[in-house]
N, C-alpha and C. Protein backbone atom coordinates (compact mmCIF):
# COMPACT_ATOMS: atom_id res chain seq x y z
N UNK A 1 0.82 -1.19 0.00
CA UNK A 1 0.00 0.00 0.00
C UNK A 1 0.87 1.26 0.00
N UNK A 2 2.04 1.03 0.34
CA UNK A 2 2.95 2.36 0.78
C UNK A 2 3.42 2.60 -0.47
N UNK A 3 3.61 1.80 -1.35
CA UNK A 3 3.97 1.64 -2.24
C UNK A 3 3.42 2.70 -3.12
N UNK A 4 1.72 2.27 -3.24
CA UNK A 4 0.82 3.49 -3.97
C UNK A 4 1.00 4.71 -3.91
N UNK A 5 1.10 5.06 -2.29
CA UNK A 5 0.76 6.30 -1.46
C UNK A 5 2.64 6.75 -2.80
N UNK A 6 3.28 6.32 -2.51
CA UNK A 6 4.50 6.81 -3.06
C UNK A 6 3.78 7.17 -4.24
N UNK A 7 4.10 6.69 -5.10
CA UNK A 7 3.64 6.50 -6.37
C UNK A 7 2.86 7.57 -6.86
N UNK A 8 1.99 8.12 -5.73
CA UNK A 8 0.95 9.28 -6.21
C UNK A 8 1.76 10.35 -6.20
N UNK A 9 2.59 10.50 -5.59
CA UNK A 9 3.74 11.82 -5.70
C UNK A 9 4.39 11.72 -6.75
N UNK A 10 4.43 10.57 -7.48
CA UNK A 10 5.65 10.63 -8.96
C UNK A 10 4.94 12.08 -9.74
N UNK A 11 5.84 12.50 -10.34
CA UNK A 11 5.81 14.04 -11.13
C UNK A 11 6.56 12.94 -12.51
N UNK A 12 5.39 13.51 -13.97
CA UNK A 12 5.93 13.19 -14.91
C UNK A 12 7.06 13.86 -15.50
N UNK A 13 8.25 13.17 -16.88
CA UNK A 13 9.26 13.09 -16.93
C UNK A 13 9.50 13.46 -18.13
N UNK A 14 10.46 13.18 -18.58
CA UNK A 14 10.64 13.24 -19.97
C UNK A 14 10.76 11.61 -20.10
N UNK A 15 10.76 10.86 -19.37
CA UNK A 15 10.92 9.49 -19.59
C UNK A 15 9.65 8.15 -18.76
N UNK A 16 8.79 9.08 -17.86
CA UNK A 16 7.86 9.07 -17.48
C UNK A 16 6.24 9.30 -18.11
N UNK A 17 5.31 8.91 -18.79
CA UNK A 17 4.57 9.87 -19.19
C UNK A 17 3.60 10.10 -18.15
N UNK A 18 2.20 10.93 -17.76
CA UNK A 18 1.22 10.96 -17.37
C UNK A 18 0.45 9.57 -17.36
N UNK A 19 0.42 9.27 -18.58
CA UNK A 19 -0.30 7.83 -18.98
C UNK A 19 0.36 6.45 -18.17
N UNK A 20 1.72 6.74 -18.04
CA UNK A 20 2.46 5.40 -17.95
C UNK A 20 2.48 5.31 -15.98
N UNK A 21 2.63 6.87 -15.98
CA UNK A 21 2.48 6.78 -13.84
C UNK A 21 0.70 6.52 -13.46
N UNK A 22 -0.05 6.73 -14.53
CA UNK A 22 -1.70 6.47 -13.84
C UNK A 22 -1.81 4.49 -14.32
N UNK A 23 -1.06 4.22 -15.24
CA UNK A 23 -0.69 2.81 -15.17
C UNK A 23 0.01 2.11 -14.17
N UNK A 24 0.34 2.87 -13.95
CA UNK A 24 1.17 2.40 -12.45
C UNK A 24 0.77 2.66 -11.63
N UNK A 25 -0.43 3.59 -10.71
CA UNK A 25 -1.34 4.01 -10.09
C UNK A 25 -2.16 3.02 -10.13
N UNK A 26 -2.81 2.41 -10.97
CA UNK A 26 -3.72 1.72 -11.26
C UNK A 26 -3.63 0.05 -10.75
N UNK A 27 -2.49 -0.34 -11.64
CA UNK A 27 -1.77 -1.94 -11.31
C UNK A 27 -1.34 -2.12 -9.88
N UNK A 28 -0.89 -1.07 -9.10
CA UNK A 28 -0.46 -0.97 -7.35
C UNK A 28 -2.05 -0.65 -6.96
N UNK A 29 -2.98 0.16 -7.45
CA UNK A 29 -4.28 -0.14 -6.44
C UNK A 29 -5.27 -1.39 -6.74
N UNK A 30 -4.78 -1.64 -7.61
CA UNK A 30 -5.73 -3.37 -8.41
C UNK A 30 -5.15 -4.05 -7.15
N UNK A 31 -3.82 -4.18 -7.16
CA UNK A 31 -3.31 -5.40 -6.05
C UNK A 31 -3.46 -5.02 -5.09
N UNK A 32 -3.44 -4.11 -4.36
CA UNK A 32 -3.68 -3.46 -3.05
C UNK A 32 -5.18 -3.91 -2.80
N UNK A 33 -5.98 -3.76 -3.69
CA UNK A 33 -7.30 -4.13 -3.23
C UNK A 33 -7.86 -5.86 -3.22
N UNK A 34 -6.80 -6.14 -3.66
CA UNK A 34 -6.93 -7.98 -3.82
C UNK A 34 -6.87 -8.28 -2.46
N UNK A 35 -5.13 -7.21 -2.07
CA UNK A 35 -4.85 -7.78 -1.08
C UNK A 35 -5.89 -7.41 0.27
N UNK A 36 -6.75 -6.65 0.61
CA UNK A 36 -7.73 -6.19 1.55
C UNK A 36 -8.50 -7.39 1.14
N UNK A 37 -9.03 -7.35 -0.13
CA UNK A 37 -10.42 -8.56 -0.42
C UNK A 37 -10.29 -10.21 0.26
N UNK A 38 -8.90 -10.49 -0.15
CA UNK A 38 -8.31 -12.05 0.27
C UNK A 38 -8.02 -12.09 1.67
N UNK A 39 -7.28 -10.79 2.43
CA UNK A 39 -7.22 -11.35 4.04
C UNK A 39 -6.17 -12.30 3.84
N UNK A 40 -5.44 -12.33 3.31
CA UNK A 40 -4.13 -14.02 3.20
C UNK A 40 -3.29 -13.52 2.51
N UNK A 41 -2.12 -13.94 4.27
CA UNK A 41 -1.06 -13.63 4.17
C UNK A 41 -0.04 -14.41 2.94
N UNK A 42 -0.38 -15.27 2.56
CA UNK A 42 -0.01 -16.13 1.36
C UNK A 42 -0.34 -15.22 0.07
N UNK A 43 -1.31 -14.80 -0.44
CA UNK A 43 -1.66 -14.11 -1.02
C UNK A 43 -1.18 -12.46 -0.95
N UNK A 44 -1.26 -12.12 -0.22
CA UNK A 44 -0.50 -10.53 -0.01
C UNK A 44 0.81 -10.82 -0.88
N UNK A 45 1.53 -11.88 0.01
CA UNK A 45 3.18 -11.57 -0.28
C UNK A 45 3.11 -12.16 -2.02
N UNK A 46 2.17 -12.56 -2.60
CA UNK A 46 2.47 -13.02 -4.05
C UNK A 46 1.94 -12.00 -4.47
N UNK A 47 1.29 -11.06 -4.35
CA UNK A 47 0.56 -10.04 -5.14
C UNK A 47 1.90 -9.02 -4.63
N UNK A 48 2.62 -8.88 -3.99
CA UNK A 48 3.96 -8.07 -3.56
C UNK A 48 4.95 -8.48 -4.72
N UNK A 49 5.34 -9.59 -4.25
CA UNK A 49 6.23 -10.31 -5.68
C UNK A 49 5.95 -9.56 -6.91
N UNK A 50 4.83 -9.90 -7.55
CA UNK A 50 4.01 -9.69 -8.49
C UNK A 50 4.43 -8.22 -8.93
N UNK A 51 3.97 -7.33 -7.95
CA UNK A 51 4.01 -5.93 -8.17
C UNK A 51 5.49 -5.69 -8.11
N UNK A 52 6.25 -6.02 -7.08
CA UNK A 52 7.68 -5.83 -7.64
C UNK A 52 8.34 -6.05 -9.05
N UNK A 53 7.99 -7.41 -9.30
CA UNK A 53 8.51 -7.47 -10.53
C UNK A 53 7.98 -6.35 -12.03
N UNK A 54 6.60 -6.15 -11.73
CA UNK A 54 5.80 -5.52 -12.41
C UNK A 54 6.60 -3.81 -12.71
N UNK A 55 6.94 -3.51 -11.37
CA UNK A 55 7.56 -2.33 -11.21
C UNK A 55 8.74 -2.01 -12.12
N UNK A 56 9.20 -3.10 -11.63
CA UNK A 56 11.08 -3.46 -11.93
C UNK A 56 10.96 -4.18 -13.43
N UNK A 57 10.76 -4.54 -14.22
CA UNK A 57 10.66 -5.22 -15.00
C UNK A 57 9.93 -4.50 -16.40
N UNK A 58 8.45 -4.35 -16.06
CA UNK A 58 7.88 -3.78 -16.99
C UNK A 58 7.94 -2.61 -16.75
N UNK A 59 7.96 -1.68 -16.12
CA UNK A 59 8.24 -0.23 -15.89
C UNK A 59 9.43 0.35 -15.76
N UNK A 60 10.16 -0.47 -15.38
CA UNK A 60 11.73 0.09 -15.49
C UNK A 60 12.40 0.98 -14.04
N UNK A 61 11.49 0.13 -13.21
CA UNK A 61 11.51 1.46 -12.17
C UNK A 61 12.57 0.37 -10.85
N UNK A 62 13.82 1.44 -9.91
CA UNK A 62 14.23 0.78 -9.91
C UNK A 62 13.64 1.12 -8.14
N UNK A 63 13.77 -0.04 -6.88
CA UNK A 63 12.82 -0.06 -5.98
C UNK A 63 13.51 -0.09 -4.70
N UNK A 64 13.53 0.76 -3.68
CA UNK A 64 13.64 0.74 -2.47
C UNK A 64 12.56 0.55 -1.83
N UNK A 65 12.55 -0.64 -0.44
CA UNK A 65 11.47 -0.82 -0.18
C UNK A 65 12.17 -0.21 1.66
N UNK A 66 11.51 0.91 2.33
CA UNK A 66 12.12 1.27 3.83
C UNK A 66 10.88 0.72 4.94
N UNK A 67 11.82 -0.05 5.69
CA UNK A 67 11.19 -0.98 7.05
C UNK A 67 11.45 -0.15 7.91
N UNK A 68 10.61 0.61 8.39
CA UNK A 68 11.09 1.43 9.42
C UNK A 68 10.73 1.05 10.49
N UNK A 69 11.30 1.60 11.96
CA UNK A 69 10.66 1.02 13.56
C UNK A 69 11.06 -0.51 12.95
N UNK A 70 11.84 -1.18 12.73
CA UNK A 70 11.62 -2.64 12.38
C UNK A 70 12.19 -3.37 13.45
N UNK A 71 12.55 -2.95 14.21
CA UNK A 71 12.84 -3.67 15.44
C UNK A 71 12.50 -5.06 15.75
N UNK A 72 11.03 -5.07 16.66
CA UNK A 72 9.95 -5.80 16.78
C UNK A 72 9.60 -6.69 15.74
N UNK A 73 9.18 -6.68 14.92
CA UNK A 73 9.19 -7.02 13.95
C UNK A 73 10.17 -8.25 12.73
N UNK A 74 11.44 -7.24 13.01
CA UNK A 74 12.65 -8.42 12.82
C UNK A 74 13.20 -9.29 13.77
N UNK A 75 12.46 -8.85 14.90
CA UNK A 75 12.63 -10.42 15.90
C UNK A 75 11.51 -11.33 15.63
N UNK A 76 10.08 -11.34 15.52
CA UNK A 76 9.28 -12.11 15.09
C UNK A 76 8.55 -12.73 14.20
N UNK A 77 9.21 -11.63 13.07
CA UNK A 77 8.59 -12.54 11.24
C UNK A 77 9.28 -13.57 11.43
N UNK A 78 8.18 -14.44 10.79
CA UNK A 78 8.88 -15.89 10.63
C UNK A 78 9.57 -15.57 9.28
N UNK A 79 10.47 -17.21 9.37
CA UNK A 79 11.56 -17.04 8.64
C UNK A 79 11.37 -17.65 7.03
N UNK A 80 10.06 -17.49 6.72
CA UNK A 80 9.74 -17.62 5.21
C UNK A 80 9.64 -16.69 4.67
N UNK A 81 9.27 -15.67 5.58
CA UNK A 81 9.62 -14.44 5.10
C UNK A 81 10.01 -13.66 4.70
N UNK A 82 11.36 -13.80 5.46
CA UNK A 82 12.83 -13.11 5.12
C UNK A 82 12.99 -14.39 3.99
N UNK A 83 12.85 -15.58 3.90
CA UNK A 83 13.14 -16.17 2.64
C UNK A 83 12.31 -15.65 1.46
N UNK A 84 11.65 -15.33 1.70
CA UNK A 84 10.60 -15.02 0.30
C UNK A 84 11.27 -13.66 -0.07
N UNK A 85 11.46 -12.59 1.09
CA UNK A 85 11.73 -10.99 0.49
C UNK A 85 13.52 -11.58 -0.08
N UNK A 86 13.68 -12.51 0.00
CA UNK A 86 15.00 -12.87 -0.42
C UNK A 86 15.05 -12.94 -1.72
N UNK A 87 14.02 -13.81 -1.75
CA UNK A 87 13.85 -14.36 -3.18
C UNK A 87 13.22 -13.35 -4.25
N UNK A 88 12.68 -12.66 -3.62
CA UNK A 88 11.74 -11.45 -4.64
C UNK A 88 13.18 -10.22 -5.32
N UNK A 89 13.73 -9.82 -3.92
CA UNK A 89 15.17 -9.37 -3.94
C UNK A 89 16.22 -9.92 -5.38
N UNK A 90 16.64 -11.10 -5.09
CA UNK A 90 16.91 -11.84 -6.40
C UNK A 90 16.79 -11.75 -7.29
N UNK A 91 15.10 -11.85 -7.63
CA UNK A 91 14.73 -12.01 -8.59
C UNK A 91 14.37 -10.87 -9.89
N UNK A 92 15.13 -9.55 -8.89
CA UNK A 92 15.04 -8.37 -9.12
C UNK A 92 16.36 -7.52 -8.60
N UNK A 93 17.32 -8.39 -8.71
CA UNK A 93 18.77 -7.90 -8.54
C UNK A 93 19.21 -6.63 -9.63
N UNK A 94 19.79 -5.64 -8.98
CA UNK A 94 20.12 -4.41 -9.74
C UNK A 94 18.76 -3.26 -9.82
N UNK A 95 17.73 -4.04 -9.45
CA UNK A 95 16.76 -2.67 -9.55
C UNK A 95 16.01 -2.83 -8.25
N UNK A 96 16.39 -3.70 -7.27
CA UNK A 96 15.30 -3.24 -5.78
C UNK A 96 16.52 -3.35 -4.80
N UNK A 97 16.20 -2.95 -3.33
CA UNK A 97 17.11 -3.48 -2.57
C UNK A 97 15.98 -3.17 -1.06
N UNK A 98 16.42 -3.59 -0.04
CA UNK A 98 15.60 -3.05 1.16
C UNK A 98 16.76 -2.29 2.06
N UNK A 99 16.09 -1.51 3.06
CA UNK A 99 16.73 -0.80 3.83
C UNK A 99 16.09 -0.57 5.06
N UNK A 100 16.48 -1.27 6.50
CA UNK A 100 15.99 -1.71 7.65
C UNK A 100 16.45 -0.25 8.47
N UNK A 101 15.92 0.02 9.12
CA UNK A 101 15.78 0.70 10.29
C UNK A 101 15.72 0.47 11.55
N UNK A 102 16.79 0.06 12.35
CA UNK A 102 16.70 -0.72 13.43
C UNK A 102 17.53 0.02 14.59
N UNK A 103 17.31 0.08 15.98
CA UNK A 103 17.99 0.61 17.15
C UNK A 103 18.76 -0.38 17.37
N UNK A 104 19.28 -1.40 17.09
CA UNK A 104 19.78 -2.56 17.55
C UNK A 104 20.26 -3.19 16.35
N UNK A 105 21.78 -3.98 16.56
CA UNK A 105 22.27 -4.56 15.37
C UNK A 105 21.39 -5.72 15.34
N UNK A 106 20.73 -5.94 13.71
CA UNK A 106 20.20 -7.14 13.24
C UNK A 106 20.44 -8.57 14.41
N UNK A 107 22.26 -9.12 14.64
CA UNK A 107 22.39 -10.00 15.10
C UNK A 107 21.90 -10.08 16.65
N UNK A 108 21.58 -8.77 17.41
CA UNK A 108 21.26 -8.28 18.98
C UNK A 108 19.65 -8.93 19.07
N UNK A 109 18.80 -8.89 17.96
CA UNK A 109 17.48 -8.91 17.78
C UNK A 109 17.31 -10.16 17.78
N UNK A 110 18.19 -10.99 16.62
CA UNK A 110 17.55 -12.31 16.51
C UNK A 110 19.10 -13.09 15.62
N UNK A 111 18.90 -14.13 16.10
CA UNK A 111 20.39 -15.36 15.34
C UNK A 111 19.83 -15.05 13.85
N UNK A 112 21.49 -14.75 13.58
CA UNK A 112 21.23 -14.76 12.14
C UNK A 112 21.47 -16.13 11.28
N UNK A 113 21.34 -17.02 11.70
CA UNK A 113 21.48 -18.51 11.32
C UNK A 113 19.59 -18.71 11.12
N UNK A 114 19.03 -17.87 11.72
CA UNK A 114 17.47 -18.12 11.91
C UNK A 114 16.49 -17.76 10.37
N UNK A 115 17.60 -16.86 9.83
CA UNK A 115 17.44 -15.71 8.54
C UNK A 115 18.26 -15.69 8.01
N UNK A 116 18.85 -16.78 7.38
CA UNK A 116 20.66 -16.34 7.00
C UNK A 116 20.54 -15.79 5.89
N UNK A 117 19.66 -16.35 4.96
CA UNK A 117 19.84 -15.72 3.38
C UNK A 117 19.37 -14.02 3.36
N UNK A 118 18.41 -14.16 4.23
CA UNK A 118 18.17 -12.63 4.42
C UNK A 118 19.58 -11.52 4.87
N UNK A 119 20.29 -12.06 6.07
CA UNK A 119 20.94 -11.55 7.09
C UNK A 119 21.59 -11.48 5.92
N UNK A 120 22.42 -12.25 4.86
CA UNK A 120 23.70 -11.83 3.88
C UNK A 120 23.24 -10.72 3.10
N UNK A 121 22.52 -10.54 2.89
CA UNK A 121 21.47 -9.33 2.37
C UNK A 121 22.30 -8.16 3.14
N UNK A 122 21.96 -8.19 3.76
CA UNK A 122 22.17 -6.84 4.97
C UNK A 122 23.22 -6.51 5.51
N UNK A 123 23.86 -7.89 6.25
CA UNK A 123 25.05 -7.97 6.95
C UNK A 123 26.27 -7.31 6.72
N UNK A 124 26.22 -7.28 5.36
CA UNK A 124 27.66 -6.10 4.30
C UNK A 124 27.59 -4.57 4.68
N UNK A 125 26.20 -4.30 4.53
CA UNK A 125 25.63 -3.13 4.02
C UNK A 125 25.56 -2.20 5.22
N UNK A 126 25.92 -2.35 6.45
CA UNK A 126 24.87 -1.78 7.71
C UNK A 126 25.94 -0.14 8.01
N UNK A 127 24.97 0.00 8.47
CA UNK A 127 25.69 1.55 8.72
C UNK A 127 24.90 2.21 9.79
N UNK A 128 25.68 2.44 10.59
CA UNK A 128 25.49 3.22 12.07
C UNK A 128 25.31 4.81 11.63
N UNK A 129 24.40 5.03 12.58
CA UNK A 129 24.32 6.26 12.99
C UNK A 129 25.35 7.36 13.93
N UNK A 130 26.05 8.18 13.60
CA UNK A 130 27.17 8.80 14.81
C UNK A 130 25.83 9.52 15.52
N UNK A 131 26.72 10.15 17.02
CA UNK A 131 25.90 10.57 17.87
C UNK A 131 25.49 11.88 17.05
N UNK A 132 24.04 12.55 17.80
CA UNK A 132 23.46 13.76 17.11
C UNK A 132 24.41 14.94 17.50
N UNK A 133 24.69 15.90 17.00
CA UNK A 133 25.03 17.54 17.61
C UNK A 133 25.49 17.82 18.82
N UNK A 134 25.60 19.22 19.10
CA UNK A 134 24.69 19.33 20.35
C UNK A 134 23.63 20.14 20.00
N UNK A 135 23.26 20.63 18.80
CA UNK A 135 21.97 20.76 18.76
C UNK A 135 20.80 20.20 18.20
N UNK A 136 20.82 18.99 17.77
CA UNK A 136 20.11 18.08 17.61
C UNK A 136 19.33 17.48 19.13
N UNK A 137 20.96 17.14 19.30
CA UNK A 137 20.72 16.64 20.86
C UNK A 137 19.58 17.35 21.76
N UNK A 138 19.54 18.30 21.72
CA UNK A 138 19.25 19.34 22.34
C UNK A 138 17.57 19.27 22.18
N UNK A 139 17.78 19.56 20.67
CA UNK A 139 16.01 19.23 19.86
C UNK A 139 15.55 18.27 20.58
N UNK A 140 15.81 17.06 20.05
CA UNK A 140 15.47 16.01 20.75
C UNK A 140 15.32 15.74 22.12
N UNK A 141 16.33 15.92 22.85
CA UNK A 141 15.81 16.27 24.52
C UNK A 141 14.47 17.58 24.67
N UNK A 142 14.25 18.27 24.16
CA UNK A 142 13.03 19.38 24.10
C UNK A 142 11.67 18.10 23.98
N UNK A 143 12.34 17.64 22.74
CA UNK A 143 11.05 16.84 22.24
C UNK A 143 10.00 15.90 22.98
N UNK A 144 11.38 14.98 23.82
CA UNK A 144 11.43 13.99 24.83
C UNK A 144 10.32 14.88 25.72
N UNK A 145 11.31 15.69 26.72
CA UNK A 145 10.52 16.53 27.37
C UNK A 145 8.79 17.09 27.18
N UNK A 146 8.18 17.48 25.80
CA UNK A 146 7.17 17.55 25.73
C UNK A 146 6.31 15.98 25.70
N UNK A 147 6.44 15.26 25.02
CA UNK A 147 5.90 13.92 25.25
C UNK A 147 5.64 13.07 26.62
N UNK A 148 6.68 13.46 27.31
CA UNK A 148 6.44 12.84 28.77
C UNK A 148 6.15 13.72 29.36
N UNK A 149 5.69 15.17 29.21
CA UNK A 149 5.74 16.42 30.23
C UNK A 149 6.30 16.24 31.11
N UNK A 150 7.70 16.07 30.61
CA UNK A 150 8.49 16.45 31.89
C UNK A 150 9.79 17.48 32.08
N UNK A 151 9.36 19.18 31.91
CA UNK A 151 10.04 20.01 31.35
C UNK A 151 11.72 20.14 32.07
N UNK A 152 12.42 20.73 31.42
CA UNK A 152 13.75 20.51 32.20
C UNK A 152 14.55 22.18 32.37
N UNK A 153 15.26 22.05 32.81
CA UNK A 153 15.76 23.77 32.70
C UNK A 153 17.03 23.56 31.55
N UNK A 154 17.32 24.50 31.14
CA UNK A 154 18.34 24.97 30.25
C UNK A 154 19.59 24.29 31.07
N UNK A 155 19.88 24.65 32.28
CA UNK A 155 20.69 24.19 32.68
C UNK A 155 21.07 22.14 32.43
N UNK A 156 19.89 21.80 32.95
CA UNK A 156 19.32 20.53 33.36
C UNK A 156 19.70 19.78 31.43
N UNK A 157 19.31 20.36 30.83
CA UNK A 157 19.39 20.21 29.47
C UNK A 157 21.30 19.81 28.93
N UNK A 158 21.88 20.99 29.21
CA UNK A 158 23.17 20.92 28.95
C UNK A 158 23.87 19.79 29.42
N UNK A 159 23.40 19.56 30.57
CA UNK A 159 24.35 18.70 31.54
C UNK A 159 23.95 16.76 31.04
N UNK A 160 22.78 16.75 30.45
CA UNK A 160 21.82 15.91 29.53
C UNK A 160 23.23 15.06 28.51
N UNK A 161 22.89 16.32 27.89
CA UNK A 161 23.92 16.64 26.43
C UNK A 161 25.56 15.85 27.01
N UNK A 162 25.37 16.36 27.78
CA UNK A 162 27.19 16.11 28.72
C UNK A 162 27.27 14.96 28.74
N UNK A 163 26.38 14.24 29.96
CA UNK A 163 26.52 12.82 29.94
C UNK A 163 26.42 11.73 29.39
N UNK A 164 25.14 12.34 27.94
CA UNK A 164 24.92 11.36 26.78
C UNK A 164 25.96 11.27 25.86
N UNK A 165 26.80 12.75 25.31
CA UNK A 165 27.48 12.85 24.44
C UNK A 165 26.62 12.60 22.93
N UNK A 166 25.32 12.81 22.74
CA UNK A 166 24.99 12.86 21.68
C UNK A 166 23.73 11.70 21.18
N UNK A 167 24.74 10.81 22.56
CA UNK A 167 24.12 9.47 21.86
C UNK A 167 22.46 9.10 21.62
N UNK A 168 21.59 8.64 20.94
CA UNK A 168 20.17 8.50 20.54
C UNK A 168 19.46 7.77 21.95
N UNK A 169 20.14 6.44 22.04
CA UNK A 169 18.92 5.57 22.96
C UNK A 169 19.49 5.87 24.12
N UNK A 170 20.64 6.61 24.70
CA UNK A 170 20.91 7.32 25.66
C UNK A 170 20.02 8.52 26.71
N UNK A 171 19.59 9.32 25.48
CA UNK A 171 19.02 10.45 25.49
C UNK A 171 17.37 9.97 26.18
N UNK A 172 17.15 8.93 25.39
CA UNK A 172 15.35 8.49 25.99
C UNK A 172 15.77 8.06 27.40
N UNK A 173 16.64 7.04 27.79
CA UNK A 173 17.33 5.97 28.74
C UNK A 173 17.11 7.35 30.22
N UNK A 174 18.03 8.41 29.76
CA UNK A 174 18.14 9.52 30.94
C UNK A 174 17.21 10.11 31.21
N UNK A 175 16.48 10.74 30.08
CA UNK A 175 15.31 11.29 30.60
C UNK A 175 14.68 10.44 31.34
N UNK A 176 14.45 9.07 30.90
CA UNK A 176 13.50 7.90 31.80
C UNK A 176 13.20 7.84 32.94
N UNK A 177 14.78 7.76 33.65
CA UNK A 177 15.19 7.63 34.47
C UNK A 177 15.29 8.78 35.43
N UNK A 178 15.40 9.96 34.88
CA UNK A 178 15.47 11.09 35.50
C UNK A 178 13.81 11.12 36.10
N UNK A 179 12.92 11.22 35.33
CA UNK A 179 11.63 11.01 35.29
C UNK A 179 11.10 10.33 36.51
N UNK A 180 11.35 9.16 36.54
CA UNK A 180 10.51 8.05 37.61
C UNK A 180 12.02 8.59 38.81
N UNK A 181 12.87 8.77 38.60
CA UNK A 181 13.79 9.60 40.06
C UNK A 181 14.45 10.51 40.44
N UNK A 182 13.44 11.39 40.83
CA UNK A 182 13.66 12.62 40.74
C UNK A 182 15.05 12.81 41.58
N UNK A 183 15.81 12.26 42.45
CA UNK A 183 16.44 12.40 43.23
C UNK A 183 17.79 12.82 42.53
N UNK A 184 17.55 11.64 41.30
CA UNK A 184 19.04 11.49 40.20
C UNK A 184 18.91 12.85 39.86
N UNK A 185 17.89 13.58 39.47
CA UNK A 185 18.34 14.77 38.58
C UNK A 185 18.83 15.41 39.76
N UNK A 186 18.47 15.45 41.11
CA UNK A 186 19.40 16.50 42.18
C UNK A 186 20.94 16.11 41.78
N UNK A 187 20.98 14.85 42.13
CA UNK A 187 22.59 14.47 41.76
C UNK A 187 23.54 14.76 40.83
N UNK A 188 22.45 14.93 39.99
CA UNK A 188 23.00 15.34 38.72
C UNK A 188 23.80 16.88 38.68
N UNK A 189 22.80 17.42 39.49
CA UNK A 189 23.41 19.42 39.30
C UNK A 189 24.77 19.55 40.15
């Protein structure tokens, strides 16, 4: 479905026409609606296939597919799964690839003996995030702060920044903790 939603943003080309992106509009909401009508997960992932190749193949289009929050997720898909997006992958080498989004290295989540053909997929490719700014950092601690209402002082903020050094799952970890004990943030000043 995300797929579509993309798709409606394509702007025609000189190599694109109007005609050829509402063809492609069209063939991604045909299958999209199979896949609501059928309810089966067997069925989804072949009407996926399907449309990949459709994409990649007859359209010429070449395909990133982004798993984001995949955390959760890549600990509990079963492992036909990752065999199948393997195989679709393959079968469409040079024009698709995927790109995971994860707080945690792939192998932290789940054995990669569990997913191997998948995991070689990935395993080359991975790339860390460096820590944010300090004004990123900063953003982000604001942000934190409004979501949990739990406002902090400028001061309280800096000293944040200090002890995280930037880092992402740091930044949630302290506030957390600061949060449920208030005592730590005395300690802290």
């Amino acid at each position: 479905h995300t797929v579509l939603l993309t798709c409606n943003t394509c702007k025609p080309t000189e190599q694109t026409s109007v005609e050829k992106i509402q063809g492609i509009e069209k063939m991604l909401a045909d299958l999209d609606s199979q896949v609501i009508r059928s309810k089966d997960a067997l069925t989804a992932h072949r009407l996926f296939e399907m449309a990949v190749h459709k994409l990649c193949h007859s359209y010429g289009i070449r395909l990133c597919v982004l798993f984001d929050e995949f955390d959760e997720t890549y600990k509990k898909m079963p492992r036909e799964v990752f065999d199948q997006l393997r195989a679709i992958r393959d079968a469409n080498k040079q024009r698709m690839l995927y790109t995971l989004f994860l707080s945690k290295l792939p192998e932290k989540l789940r054995n990669p003996l569990e997913n191997e053909s998948f995991y070689e997929l990935i395993s080359s490719n991975m790339l860390g995030l460096c820590p944010y700014s300090r004004d990123d950092s900063l953003r982000i601690i604001r942000q934190f702060e409004q979501r949990r209402e739990y406002p902090l002082s400028d001061k309280m903020r800096e000293l944040l920044y200090y002890y995280i050094g930037g880092h992402p799952g740091l930044i949630e970890a302290l506030l957390d903790l600061l949060k449920e004990n208030p005592r730590a943030a005395a300690q802290m000043s």
